[in-house]
PDB file of N, CA and C in Angstrom:
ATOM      1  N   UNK A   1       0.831  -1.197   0.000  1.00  0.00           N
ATOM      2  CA  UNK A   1       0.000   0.000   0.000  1.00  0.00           C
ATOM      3  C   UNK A   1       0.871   1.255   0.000  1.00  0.00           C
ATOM      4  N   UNK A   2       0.457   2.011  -0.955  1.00  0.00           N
ATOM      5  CA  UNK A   2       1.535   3.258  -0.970  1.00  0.00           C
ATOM      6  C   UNK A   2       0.912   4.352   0.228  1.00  0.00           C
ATOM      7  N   UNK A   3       1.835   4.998   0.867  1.00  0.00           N
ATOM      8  CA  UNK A   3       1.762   5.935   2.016  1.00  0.00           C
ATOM      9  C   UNK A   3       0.818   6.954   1.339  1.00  0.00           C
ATOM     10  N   UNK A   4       0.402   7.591   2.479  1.00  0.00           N
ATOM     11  CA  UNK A   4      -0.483   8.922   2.139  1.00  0.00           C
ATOM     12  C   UNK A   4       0.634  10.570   2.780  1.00  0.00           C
ATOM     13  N   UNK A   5      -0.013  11.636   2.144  1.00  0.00           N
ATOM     14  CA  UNK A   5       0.712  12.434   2.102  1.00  0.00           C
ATOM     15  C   UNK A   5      -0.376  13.802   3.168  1.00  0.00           C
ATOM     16  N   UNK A   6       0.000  14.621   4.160  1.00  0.00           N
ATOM     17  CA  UNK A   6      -1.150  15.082   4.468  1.00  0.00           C
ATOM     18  C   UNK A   6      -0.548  16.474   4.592  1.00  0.00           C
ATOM     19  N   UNK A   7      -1.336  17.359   4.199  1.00  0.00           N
ATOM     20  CA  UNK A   7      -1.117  19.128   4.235  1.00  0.00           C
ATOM     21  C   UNK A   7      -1.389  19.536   5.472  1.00  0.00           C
ATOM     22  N   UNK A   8      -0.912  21.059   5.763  1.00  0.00           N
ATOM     23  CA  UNK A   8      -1.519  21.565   7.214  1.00  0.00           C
ATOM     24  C   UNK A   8      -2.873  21.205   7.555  1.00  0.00           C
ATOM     25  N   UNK A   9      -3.641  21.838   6.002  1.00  0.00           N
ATOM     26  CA  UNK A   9      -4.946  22.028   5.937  1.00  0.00           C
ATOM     27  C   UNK A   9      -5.630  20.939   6.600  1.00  0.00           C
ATOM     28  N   UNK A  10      -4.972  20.251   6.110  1.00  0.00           N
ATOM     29  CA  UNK A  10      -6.320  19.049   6.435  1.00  0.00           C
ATOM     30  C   UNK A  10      -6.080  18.183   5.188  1.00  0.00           C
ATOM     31  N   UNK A  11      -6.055  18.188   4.447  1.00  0.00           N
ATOM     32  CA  UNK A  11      -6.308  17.872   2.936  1.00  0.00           C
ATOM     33  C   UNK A  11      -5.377  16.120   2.827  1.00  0.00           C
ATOM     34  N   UNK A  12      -5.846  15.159   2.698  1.00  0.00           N
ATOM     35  CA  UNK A  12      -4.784  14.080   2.323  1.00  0.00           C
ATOM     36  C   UNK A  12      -4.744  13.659   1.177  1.00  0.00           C
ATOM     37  N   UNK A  13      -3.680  13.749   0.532  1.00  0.00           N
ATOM     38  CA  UNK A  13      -3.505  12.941  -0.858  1.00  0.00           C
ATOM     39  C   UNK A  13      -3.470  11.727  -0.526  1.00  0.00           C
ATOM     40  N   UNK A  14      -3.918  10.631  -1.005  1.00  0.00           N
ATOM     41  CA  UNK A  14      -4.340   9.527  -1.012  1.00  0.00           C
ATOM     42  C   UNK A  14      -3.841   8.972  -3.161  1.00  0.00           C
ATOM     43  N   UNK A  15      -2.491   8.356  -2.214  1.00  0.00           N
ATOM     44  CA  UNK A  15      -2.651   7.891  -3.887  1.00  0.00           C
ATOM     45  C   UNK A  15      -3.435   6.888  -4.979  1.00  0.00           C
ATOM     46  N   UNK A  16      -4.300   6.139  -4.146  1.00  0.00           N
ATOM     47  CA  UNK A  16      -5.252   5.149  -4.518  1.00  0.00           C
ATOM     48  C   UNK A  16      -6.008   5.952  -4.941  1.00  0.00           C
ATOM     49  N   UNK A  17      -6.673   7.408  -4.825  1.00  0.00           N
ATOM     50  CA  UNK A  17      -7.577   8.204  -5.417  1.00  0.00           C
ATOM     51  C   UNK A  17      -6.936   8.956  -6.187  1.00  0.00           C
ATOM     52  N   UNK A  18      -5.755   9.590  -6.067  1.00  0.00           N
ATOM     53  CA  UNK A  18      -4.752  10.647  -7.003  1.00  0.00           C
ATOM     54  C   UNK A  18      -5.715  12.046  -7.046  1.00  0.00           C
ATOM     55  N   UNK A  19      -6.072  12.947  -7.623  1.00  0.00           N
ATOM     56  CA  UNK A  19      -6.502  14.096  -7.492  1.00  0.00           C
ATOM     57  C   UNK A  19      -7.059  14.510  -9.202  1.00  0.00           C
ATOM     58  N   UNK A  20      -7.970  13.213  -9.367  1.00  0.00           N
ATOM     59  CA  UNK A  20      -8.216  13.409 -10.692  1.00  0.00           C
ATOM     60  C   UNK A  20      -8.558  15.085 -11.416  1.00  0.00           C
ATOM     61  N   UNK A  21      -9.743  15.664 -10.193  1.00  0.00           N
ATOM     62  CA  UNK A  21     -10.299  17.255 -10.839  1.00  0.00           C
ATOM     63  C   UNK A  21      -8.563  17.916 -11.372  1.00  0.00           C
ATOM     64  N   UNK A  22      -7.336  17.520 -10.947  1.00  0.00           N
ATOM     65  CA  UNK A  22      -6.383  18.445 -11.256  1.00  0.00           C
ATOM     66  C   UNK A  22      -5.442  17.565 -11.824  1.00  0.00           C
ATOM     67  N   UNK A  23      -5.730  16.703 -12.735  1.00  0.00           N
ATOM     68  CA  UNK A  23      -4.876  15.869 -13.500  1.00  0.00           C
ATOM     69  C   UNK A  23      -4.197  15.166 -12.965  1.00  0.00           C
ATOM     70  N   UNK A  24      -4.139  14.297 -11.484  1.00  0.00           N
ATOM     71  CA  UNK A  24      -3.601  13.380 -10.673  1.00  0.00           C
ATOM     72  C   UNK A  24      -4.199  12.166 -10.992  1.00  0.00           C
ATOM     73  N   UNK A  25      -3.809  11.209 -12.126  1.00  0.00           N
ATOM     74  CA  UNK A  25      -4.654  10.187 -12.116  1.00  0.00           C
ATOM     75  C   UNK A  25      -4.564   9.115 -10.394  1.00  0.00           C
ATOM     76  N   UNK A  26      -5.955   8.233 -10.315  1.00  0.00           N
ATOM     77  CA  UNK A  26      -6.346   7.128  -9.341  1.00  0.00           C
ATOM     78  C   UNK A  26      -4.428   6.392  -9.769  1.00  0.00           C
ATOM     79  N   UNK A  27      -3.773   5.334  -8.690  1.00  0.00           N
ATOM     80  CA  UNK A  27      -2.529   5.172  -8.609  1.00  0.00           C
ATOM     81  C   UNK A  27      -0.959   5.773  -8.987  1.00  0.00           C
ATOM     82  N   UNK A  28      -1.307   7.313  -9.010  1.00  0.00           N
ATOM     83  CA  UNK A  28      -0.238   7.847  -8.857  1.00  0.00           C
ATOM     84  C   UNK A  28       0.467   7.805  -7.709  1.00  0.00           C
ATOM     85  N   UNK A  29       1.673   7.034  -7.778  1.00  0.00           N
ATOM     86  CA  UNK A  29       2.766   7.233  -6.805  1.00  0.00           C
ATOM     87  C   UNK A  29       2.853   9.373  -6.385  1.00  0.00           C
ATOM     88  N   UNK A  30       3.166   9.970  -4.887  1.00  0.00           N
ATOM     89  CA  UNK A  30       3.962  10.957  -4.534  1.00  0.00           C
ATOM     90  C   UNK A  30       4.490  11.352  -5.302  1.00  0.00           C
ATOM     91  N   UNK A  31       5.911  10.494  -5.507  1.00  0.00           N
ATOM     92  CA  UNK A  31       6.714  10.840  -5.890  1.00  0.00           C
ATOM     93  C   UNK A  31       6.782  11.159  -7.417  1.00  0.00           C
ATOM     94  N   UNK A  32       5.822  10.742  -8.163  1.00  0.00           N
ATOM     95  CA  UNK A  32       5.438  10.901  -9.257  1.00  0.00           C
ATOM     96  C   UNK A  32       4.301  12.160  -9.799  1.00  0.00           C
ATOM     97  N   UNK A  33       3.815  12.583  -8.320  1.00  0.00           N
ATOM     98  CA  UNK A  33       2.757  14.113  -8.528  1.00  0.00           C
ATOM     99  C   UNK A  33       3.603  15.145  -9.364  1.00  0.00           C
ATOM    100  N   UNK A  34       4.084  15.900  -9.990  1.00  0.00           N
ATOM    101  CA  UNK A  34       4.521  17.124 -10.304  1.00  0.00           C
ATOM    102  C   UNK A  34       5.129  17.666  -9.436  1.00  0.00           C
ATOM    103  N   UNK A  35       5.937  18.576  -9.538  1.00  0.00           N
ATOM    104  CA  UNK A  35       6.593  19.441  -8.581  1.00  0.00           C
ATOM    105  C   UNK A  35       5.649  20.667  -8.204  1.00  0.00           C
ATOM    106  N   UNK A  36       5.375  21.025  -9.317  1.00  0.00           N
ATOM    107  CA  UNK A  36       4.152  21.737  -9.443  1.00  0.00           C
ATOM    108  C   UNK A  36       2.484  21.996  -9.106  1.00  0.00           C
ATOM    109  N   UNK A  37       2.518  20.926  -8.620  1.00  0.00           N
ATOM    110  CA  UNK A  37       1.201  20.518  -8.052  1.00  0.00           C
ATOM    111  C   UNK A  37       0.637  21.297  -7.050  1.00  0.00           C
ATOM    112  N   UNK A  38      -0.312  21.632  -6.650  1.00  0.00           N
ATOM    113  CA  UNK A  38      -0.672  22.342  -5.146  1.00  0.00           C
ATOM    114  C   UNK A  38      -1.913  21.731  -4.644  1.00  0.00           C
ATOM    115  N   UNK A  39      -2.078  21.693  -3.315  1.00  0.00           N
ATOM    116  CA  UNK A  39      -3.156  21.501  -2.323  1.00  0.00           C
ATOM    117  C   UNK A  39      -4.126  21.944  -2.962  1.00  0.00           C
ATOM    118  N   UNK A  40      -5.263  21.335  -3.335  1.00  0.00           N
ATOM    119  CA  UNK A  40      -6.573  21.705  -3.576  1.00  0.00           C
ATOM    120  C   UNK A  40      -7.785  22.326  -3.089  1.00  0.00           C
ATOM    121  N   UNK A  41      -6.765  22.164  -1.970  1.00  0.00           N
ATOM    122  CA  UNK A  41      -7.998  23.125  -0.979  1.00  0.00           C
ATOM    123  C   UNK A  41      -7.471  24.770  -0.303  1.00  0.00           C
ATOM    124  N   UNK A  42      -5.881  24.592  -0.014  1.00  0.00           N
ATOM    125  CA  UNK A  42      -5.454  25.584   0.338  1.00  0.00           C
ATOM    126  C   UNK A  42      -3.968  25.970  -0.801  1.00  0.00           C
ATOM    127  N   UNK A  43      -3.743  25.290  -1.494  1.00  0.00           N
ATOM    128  CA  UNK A  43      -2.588  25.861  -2.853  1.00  0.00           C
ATOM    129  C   UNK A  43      -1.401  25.999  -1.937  1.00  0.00           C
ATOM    130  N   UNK A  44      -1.219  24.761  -0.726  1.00  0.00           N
ATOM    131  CA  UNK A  44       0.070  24.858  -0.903  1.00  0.00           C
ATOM    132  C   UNK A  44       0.952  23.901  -1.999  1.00  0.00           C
ATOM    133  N   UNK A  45       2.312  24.019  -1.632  1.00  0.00           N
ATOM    134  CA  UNK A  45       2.958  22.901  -2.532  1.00  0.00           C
ATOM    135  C   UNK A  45       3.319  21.637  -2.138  1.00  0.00           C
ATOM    136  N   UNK A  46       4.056  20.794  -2.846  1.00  0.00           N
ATOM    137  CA  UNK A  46       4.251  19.639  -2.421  1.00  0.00           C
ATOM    138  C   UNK A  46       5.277  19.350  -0.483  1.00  0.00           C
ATOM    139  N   UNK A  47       5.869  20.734  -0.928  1.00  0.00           N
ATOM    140  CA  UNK A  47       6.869  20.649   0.132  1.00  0.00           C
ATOM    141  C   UNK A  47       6.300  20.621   2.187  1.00  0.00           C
ATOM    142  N   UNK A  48       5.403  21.149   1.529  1.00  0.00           N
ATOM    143  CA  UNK A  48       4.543  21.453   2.885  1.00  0.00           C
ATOM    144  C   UNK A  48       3.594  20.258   3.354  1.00  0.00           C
ATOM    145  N   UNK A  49       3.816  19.220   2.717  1.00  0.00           N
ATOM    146  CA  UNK A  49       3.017  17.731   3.213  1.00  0.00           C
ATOM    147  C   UNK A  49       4.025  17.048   3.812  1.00  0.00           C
ATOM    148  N   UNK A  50       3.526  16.120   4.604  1.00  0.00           N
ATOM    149  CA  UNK A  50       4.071  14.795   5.604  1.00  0.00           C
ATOM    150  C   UNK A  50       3.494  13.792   5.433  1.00  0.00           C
ATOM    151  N   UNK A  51       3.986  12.799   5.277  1.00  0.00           N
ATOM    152  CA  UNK A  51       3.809  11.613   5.478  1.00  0.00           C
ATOM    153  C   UNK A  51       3.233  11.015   6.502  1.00  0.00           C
ATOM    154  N   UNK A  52       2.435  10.397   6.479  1.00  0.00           N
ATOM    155  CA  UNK A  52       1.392  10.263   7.187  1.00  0.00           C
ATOM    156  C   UNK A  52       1.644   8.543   8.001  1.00  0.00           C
TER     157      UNK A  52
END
């Protein structure tokens, strides 16, 4: 099972779901999101998540 990733917000990336509304397909690996990517709820970046 791949780890989950979680923002201040609240927000968890869950890579079994990926973040389809923003081009994250369902089994995207983390490490495979974009660098570019941001929190969907609050626009931070990748750097500001933990591992959960």
């Amino acid at each position: 099972m791949m780890e989950k990733y979680v923002c201040p917000c609240g927000y968890v990336y869950d890579p079994a779901e990926g973040d389809p509304e923003n081009g994250i397909a369902p089994g995207t690996a983390w490490e495979d999101v974009p660098e570019d990517w941001v929190c969907p709820i609050c626009g931070l970046g990748k750097d500001a998540f933990d591992a959960e």
